[in-house]
Every structure is written in structure tokens, then in C-alpha cells.
C-alpha atoms as a PDB file:
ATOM      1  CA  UNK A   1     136.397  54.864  71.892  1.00  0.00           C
ATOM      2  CA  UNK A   2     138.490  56.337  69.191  1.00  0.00           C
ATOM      3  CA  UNK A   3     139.618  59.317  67.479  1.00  0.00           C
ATOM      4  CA  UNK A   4     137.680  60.991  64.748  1.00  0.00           C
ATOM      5  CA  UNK A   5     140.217  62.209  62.162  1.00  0.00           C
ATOM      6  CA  UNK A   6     138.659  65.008  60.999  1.00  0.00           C
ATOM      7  CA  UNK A   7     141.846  66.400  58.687  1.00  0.00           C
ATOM      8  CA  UNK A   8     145.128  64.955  59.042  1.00  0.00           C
ATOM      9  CA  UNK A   9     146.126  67.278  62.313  1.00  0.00           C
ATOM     10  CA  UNK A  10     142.790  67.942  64.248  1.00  0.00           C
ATOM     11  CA  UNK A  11     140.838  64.821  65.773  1.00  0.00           C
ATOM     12  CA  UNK A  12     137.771  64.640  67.400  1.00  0.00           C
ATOM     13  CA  UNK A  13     137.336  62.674  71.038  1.00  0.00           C
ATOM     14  CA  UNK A  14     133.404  62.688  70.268  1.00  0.00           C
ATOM     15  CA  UNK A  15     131.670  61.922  73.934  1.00  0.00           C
ATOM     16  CA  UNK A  16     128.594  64.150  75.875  1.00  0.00           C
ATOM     17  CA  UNK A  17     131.245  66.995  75.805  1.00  0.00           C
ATOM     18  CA  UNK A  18     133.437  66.752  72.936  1.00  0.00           C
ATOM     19  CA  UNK A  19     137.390  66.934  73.274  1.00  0.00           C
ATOM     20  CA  UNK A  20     139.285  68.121  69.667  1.00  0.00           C
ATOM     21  CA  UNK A  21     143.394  67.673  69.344  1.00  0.00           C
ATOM     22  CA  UNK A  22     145.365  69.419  66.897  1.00  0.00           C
ATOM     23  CA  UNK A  23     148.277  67.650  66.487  1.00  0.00           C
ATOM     24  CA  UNK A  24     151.817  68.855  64.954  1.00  0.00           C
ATOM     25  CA  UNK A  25     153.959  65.478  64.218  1.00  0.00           C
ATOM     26  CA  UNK A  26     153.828  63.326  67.378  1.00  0.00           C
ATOM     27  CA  UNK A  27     152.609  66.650  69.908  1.00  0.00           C
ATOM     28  CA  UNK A  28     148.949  67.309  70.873  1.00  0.00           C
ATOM     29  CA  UNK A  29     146.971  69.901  72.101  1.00  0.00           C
ATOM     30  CA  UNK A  30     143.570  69.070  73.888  1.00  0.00           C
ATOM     31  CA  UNK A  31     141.195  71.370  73.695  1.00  0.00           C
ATOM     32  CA  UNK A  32     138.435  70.987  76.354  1.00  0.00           C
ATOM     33  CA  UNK A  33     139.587  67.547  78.612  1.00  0.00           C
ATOM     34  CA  UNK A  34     135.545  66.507  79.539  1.00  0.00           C
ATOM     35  CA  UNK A  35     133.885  65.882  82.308  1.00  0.00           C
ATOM     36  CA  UNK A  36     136.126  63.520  84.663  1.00  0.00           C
ATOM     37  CA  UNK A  37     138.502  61.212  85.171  1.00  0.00           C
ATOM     38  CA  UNK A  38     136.958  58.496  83.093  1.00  0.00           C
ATOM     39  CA  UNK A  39     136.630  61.058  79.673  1.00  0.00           C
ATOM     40  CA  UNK A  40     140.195  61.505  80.300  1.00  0.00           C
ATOM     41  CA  UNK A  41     141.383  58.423  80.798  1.00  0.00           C
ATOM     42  CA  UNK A  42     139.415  57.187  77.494  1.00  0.00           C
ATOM     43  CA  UNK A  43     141.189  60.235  75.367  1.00  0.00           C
ATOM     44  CA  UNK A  44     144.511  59.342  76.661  1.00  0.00           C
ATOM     45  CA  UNK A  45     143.958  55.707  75.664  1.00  0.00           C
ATOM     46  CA  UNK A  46     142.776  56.871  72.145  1.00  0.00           C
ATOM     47  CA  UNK A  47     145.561  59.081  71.498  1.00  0.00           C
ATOM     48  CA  UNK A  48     148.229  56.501  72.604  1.00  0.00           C
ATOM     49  CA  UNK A  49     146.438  54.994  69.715  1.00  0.00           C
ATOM     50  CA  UNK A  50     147.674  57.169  67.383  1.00  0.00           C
ATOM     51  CA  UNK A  51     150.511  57.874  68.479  1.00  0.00           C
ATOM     52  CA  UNK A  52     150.117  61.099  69.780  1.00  0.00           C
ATOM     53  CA  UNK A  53     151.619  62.784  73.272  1.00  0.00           C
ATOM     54  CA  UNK A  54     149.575  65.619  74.991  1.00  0.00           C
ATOM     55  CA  UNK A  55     151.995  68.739  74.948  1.00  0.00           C
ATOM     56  CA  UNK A  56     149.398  71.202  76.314  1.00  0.00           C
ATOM     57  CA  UNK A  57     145.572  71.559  77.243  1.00  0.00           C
ATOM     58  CA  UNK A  58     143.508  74.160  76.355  1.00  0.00           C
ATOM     59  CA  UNK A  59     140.232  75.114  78.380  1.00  0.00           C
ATOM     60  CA  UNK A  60     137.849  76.836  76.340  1.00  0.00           C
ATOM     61  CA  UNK A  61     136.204  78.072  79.418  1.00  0.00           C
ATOM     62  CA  UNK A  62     135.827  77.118  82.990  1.00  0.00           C
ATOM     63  CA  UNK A  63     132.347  75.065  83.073  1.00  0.00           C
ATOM     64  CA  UNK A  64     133.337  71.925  84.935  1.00  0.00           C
ATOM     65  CA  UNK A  65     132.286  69.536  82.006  1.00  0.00           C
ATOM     66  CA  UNK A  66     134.710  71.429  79.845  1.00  0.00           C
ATOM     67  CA  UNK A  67     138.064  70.764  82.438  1.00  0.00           C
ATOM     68  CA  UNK A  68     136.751  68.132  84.969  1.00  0.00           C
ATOM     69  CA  UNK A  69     139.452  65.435  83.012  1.00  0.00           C
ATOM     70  CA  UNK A  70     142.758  68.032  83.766  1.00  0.00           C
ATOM     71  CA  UNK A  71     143.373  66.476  86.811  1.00  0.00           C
ATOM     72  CA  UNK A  72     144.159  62.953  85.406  1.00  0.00           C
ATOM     73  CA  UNK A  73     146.036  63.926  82.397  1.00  0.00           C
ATOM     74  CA  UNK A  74     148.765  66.520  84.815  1.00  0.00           C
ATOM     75  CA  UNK A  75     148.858  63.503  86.953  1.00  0.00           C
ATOM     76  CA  UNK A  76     150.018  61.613  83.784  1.00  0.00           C
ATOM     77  CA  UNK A  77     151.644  64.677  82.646  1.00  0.00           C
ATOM     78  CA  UNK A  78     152.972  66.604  85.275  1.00  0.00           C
ATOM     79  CA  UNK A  79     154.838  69.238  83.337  1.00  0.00           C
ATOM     80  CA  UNK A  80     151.983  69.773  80.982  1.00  0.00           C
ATOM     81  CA  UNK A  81     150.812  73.702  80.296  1.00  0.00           C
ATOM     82  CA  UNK A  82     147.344  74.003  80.865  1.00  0.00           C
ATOM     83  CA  UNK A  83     146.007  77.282  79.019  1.00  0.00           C
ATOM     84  CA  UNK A  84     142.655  79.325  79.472  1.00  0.00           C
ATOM     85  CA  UNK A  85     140.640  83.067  79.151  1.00  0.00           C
ATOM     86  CA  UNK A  86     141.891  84.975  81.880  1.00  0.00           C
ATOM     87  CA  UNK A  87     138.556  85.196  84.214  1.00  0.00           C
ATOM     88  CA  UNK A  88     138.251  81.133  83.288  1.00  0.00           C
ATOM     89  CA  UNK A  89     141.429  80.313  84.147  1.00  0.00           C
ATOM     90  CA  UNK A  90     141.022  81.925  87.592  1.00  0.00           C
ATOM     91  CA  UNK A  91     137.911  79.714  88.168  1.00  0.00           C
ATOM     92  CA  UNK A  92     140.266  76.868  86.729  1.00  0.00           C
ATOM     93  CA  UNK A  93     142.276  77.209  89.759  1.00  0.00           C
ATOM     94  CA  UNK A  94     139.645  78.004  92.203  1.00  0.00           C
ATOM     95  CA  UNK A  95     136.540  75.701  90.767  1.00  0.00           C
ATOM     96  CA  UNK A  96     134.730  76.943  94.207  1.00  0.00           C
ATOM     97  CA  UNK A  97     133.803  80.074  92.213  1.00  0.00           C
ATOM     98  CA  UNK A  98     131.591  77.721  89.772  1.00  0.00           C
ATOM     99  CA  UNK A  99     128.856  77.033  92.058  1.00  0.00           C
ATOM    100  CA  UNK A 100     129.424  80.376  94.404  1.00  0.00           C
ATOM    101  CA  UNK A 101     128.472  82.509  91.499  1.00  0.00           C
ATOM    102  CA  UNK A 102     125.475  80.292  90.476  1.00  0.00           C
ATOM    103  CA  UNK A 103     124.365  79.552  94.101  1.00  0.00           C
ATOM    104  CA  UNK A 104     125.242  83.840  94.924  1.00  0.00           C
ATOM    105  CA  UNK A 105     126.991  82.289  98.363  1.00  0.00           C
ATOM    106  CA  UNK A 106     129.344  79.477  99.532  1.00  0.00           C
ATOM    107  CA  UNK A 107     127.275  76.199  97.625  1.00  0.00           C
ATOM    108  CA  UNK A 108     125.202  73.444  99.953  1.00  0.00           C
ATOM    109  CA  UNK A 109     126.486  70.151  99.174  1.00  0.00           C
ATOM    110  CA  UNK A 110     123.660  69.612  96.456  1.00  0.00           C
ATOM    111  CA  UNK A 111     125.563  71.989  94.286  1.00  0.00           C
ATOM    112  CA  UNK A 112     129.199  70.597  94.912  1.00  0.00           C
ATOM    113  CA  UNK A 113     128.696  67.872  92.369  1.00  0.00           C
ATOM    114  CA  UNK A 114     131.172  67.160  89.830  1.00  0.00           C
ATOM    115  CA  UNK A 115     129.337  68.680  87.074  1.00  0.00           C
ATOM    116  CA  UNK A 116     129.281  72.023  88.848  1.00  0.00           C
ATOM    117  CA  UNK A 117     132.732  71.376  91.050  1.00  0.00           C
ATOM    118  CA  UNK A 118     135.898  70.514  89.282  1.00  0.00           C
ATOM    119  CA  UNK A 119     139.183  69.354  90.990  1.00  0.00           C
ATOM    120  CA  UNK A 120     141.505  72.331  90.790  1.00  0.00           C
ATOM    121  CA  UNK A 121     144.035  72.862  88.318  1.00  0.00           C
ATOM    122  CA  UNK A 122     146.513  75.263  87.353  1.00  0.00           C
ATOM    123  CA  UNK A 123     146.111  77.127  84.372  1.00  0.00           C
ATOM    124  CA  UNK A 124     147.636  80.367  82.324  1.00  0.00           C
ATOM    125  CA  UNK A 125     145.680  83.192  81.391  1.00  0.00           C
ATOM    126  CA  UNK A 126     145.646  83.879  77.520  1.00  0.00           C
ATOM    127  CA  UNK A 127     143.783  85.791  74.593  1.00  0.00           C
ATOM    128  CA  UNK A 128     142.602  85.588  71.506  1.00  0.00           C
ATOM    129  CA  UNK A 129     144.936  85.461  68.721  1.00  0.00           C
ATOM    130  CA  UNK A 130     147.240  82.897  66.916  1.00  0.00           C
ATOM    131  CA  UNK A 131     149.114  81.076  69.352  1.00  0.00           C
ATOM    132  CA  UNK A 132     151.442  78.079  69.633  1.00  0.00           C
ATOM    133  CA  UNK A 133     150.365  75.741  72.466  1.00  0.00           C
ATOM    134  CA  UNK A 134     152.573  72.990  73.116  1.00  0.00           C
ATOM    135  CA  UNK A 135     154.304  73.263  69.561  1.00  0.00           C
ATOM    136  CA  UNK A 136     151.368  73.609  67.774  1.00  0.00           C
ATOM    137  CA  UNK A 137     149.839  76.511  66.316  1.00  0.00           C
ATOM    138  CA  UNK A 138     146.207  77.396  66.126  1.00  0.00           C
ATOM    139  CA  UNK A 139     143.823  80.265  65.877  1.00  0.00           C
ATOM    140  CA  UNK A 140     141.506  81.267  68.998  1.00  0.00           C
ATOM    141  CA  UNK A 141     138.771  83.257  68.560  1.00  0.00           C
ATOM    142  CA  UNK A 142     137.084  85.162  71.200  1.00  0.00           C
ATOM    143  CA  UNK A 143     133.263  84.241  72.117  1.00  0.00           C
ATOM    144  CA  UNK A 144     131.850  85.542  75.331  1.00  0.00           C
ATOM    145  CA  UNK A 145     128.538  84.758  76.220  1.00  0.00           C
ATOM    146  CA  UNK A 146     128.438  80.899  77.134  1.00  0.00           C
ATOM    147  CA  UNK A 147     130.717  81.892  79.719  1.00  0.00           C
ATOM    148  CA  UNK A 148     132.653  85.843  80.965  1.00  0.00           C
ATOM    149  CA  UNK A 149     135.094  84.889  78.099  1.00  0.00           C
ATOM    150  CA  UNK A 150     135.222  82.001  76.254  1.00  0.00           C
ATOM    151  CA  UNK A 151     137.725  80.802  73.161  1.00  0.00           C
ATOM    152  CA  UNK A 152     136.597  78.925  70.018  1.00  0.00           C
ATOM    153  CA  UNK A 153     139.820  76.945  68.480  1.00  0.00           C
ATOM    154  CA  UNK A 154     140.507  77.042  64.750  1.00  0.00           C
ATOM    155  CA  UNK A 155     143.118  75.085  62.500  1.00  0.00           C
ATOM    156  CA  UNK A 156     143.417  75.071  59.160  1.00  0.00           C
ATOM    157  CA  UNK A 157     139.363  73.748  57.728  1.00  0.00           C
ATOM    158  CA  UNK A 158     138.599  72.874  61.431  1.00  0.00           C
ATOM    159  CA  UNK A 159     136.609  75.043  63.955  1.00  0.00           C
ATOM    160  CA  UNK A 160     135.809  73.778  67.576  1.00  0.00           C
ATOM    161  CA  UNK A 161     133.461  76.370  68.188  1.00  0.00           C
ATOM    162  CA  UNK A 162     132.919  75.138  72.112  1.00  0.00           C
ATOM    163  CA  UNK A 163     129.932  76.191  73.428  1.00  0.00           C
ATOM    164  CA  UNK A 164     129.663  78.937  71.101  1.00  0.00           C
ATOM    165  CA  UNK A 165     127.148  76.452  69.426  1.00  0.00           C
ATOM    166  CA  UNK A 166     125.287  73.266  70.206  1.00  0.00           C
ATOM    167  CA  UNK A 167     124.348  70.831  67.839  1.00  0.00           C
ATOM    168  CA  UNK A 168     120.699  70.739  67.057  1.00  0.00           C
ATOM    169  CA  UNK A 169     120.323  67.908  69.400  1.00  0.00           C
ATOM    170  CA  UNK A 170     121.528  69.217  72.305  1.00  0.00           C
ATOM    171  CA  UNK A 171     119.576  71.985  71.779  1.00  0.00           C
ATOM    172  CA  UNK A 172     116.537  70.242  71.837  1.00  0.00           C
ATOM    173  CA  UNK A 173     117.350  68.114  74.873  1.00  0.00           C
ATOM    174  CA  UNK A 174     118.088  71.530  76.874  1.00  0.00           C
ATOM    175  CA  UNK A 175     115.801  74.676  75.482  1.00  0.00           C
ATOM    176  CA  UNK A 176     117.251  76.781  78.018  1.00  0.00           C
ATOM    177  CA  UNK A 177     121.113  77.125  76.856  1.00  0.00           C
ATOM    178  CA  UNK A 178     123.445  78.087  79.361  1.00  0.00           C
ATOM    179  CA  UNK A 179     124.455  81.722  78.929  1.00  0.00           C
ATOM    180  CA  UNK A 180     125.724  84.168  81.265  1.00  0.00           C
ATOM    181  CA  UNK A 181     125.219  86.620  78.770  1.00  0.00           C
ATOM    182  CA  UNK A 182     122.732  86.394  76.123  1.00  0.00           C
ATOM    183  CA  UNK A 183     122.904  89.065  73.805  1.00  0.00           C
ATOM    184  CA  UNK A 184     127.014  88.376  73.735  1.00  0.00           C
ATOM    185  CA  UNK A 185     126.309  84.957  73.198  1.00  0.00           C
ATOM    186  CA  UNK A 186     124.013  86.164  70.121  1.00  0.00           C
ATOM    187  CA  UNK A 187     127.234  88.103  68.913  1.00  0.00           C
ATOM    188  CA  UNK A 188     129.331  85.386  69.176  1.00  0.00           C
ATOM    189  CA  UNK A 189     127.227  82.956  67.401  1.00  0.00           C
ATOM    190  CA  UNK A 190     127.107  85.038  64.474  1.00  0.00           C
ATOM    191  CA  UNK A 191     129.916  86.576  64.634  1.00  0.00           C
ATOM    192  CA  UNK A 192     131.228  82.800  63.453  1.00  0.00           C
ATOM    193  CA  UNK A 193     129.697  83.449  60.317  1.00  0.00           C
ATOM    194  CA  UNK A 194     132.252  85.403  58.688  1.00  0.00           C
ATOM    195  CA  UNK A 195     134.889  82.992  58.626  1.00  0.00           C
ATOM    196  CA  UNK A 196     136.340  81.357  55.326  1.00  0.00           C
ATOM    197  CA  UNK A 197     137.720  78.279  54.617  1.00  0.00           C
ATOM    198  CA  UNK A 198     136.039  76.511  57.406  1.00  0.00           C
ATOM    199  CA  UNK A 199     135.135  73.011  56.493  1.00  0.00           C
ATOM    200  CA  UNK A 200     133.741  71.199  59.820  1.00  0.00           C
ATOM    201  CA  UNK A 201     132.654  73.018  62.211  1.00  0.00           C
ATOM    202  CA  UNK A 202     132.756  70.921  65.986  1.00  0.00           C
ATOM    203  CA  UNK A 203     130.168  72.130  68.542  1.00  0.00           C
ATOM    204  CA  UNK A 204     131.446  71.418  72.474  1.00  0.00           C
ATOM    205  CA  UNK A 205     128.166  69.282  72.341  1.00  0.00           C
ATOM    206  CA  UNK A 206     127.120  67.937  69.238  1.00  0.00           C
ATOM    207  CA  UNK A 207     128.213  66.128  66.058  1.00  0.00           C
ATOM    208  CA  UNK A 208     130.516  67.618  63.846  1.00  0.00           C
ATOM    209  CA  UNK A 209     129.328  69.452  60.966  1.00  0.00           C
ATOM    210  CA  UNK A 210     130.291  70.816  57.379  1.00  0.00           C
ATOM    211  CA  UNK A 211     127.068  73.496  57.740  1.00  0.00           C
ATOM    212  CA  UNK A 212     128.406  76.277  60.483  1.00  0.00           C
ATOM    213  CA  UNK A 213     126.086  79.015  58.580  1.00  0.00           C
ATOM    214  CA  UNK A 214     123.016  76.411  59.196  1.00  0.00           C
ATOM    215  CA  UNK A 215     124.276  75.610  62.799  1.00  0.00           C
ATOM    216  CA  UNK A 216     124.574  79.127  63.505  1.00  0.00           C
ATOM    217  CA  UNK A 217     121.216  79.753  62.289  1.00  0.00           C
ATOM    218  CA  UNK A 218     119.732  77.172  64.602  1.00  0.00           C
ATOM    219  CA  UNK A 219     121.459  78.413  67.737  1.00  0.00           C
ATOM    220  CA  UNK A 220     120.529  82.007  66.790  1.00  0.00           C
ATOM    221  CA  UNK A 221     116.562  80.739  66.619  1.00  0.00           C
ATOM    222  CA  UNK A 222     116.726  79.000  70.172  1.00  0.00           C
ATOM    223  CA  UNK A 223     118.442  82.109  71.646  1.00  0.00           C
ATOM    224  CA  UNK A 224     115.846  83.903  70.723  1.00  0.00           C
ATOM    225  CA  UNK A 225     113.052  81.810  71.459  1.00  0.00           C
ATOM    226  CA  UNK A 226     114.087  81.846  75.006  1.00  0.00           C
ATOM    227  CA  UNK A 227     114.456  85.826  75.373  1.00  0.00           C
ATOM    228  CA  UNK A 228     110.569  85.525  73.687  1.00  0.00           C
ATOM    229  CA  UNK A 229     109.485  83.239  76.491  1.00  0.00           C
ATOM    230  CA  UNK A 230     111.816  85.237  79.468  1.00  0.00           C
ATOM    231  CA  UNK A 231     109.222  88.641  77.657  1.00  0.00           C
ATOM    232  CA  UNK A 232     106.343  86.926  77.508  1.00  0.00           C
ATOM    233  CA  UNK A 233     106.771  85.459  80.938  1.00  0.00           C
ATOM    234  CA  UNK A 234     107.546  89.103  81.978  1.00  0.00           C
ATOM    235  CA  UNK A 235     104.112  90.112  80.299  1.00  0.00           C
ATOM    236  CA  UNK A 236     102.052  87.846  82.924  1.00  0.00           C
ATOM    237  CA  UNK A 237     102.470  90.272  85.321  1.00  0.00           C
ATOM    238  CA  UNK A 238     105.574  91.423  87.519  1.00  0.00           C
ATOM    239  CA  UNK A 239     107.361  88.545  89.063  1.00  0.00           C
ATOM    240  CA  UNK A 240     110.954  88.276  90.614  1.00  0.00           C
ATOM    241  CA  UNK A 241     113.475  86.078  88.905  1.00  0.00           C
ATOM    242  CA  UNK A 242     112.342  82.687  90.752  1.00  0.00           C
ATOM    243  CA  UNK A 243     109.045  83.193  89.716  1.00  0.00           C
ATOM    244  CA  UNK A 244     109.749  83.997  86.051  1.00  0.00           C
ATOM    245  CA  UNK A 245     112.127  80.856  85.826  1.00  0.00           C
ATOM    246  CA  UNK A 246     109.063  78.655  86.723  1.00  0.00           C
ATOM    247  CA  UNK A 247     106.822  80.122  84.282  1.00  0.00           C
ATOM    248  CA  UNK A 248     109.609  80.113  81.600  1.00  0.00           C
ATOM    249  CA  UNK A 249     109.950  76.174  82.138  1.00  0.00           C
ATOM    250  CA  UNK A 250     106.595  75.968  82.248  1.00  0.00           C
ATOM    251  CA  UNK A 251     106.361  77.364  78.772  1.00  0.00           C
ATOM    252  CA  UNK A 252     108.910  75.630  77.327  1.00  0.00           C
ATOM    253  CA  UNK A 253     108.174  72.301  79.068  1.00  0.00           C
ATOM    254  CA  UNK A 254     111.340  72.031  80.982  1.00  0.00           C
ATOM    255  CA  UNK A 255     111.312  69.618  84.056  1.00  0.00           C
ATOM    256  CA  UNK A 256     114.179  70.643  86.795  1.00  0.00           C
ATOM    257  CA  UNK A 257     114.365  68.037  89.385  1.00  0.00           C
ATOM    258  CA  UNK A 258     117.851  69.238  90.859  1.00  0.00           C
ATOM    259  CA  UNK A 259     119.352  71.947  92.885  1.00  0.00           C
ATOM    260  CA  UNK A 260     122.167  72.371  90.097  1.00  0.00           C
ATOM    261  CA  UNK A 261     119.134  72.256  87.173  1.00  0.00           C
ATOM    262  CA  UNK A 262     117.632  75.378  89.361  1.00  0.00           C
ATOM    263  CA  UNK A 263     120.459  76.932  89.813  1.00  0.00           C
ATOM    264  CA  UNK A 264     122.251  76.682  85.842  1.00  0.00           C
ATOM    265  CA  UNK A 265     118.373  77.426  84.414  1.00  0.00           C
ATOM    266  CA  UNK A 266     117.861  80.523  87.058  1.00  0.00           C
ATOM    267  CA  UNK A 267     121.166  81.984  85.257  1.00  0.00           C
ATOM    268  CA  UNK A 268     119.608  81.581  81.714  1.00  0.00           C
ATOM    269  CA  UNK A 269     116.376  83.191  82.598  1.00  0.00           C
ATOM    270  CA  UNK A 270     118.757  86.058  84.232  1.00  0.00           C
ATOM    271  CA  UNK A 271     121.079  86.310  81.165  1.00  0.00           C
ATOM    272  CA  UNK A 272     118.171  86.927  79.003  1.00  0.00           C
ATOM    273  CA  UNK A 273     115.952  89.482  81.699  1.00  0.00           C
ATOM    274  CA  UNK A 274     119.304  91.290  81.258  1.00  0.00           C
ATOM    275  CA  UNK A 275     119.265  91.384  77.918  1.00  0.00           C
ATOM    276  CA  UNK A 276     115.740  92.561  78.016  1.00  0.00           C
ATOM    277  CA  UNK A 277     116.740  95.554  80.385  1.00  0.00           C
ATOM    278  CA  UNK A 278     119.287  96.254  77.922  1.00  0.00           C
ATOM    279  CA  UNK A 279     116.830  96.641  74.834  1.00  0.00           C
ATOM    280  CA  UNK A 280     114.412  98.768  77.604  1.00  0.00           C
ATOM    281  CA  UNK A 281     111.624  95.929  76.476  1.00  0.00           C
ATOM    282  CA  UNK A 282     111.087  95.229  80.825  1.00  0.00           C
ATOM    283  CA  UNK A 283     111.666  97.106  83.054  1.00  0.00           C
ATOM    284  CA  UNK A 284     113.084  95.882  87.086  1.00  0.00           C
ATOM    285  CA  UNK A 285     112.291  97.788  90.195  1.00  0.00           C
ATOM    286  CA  UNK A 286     112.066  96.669  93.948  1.00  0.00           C
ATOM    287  CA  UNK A 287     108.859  96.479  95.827  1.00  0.00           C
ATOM    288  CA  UNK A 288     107.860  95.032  99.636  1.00  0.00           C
ATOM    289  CA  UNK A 289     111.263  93.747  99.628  1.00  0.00           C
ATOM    290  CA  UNK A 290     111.027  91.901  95.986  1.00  0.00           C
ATOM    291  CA  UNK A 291     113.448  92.505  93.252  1.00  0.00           C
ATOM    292  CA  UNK A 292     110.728  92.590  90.152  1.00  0.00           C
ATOM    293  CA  UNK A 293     110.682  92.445  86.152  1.00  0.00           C
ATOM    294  CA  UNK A 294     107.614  93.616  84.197  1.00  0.00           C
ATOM    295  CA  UNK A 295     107.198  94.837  80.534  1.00  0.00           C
ATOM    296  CA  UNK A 296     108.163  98.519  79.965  1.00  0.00           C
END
């Protein structure tokens, strides 16, 4: 696999989860290292390709598909600044907190995969703003939603929007897109909108794209056809959060055949029943020892 140029100082490592470098002479900084050791070890490859040396990593957020490849490359690169959202970077350095948040306890070995369990690694809490990583300068835009906090990356015509978006495939492939906070994740999506000048816009899964109003519009329309099906599923009659995440799937014809599917899908239906609370639509109260949602 090779790099993508995609102007002459941002690349694109396109794979399941994408990587982007933005490069200043010979120094690189990765944003978002993949999944594991073997996305890593392919990047490396294709940036010794080009001549490029990784000066510093950036973590868009703390989803273990996103930094599962850090522990390779500061192997490689010992001395290498690894940089992240504050609440993310904490989870960066303690990956147990990944599946202990989703799970609500300490995880069962069917959740300590490496899609939901990282290897630890250290990283430095930053925010938003115009930054120099590594000797090279970008723009990072906050979007919370996908995750507590979550940075989008921005240099010159190119915008790695993470998992602020997903391209139209992805989308498809997973109705239910990972949020932790719905209407946020609304806000961020469109939020994207009112930026100039941008000329490719890179989802963190997805192909690249010089359409970010007509990506944003099709993330906007799946967010809301899952806080639809979360109501409508809420309309059937008062049900706790388990039950509603069954009829949800059922609606939307979503097959979960793994602990970690449950678990990453219960959040989404949760994200949105919040959400729902929030607009006073449902309503939650506790009954024979059941935490339930119903329609106002």
C-alpha cells in the first residue's frame, strides 16, 4: 500500500480506518495510527517511501481502531510525541477505560479484543486551535460527539474530519453510528459546514471527497434516522435500554452476533434515548426494578 497525495503536504494512508500525514519538508505528523500493528507497520513502510520521518502522532480520539498502531511506531520511534483531547488521551494511557465504560464494569474477556482494547500509550493532552506538532503546523477543530472530545485536523485545502463523518459506505454497512453523544455529534457534523477553502474532505472511514457539504448532509440524514427509530421504538410501549436496542436493530435490520457489537450498538441506542430526554420527546422513569423509556 501507498500514500495518497492528496496536496503536496497532506497524504492519505487509505485502509478500514484511514491514517492522513501532513508533512513539512522531510517531518510527518500521523494523524490517527489504525487499528494494529500491521496498519502501522504498512504506513511506516509507505512513508519510508516518500521519504518522510514521523515527528509526532496525533489521536483524534481514543477508539482503539483510531490508536491501536502507536505502539509499533514509539517502538520504532521512541522519542516520538504522541498528542490527543484531554479525556482521550487519558483513555490513551489507560485503554482499560474503553471497554469499562461500554461494558459499565471491569470487561469479560469477550470485550478485551483489540478492537475495543488498545496497548497503552502515552499521550499529551491538547485543544483545539492551531498547533505545531512535530514541526508542522495544522488546524484542529473541536468535534465532540463520536467520542467525549474528539479533534478534526485541517491543513491548508485538506480536512480529516475523523469520525466526525463517515463516508456513505460505511454508513450503510453500520446504520447505527457510534456516538456517545448524538445531538453533539449532530453539531459537529454541521458545524463542518462553515469552513472555506476546503477542497477534500477525508472521513476516518471512507474515501476522500471534494463534497464535505454533501457528506455532511448524508451523515446528518443517518443521525437522524436512528434517533427516529430509538422514538419510534420508544412508541411500542415502555422498554428498558436492552429491550429498545433489539427492537431498534430489528428495525433497521442490524444483525449483532458479538459481545463488543452489543455492547458499541447499546451505546448508540443510549446516545440517542438521551438526546430524546433532552428534546422532552420520551420520557425515563424506574419501575419493579427496571430503568424505562416511553414517549412523553
Amino acid at each position: 500500500m501507498t500514500l495518497l497525495p492528496l496536496t503536496d503536504s497532506a497524504f492519505l494512508f487509505p485502509a478500514a480506518v484511514n491514517s492522513v500525514i501532513f508533512a513539512e519538508g522531510n517531518s510527518a505528523l500521523i494523524v490517527d495510527t489504525g487499528l494494529d500493528e500491521s496498519h502501522a507497520r504498512k504506513l511506516l513502510r509507505a512513508m519510508q517511501e516518500v521519504n518522510l520521518t514521523p515527528s509526532a502522532i496525533l489521536n483524534t480520539h481514543s477508539h482503539a481502531d483510531h490508536h491501536g498502531g502507536n505502539a509499533l511506531i514509539l517502538k520504532r520511534f521512541p522519542e516520538l510525541p504522541v498528542y490527543a483531547p484531554p479525556p482521550e488521551a487519558a483513555i490513551i494511557a489507560h485503554p482499560i477505560l474503553e471497554p469499562l465504560y461500554l461494558y459499565g464494569a471491569l470487561p469479560p474477556r469477550e470485550l478485551r479484543s483489540k478492537f475495543l482494547l488498545a496497548p497503552s500509550s502515552p499521550a499529551q493532552p491538547l485543544e483545539a486551535g492551531t498547533r505545531r506538532l512535530g514541526g508542522v503546523e495544522v488546524e484542529l477543530l473541536a468535534v465532540p460527539g463520536h467520542a467525549v472530545q474528539m479533534l478534526a485536523a485541517r491543513r491548508g485545502g485538506t480536512l480529516y474530519a475523523a469520525d466526525a463523518l463517515f463516508g456513505p459506505e460505511s454508513l450503510a454497512k453500520h446504520p447505527l453510528t457510534f456516538c456517545v453523544d448524538s445531538a453533539a455529534q449532530k453539531t459537529s457534523a454541521a458545524g463542518l459546514l462553515g469552513l472555506e477553502g476546503v477542497a477534500q474532505t477525508v472521513p476516518g472511514h471512507g474515501d476522500p471527497t471534494p463534497d464535505l457539504a454533501g457528506l455532511v448532509q448524508i451523515n446528518l440524514a443517518s443521525l437522524e434516522r436512528t434517533t427516529a427509530a430509538v422514538r419510534h421504538a420508544c412508541q411500542q410501549g415502555a422498554a428498558s435500554t436492552d429491550e429498545l436496542l433489539a427492537r431498534v436493530c430489528d428495525a433497521l435490520k442490524v444483525e449483532m452476533s458479538s459481545a463488543g457489537a452489543v455492547v458499541l450498538n447499546r451505546s448508540v441506542v443510549a446516545a440517542h434515548l438521551a438526546e430524546l430526554l433532552g428534546r422532552d420527546q420520551i420520557q425515563l422513569r424506574v419501575e419493579k426494578n427496571r430503568m424505562l423509556f416511553a414517549v412523553s
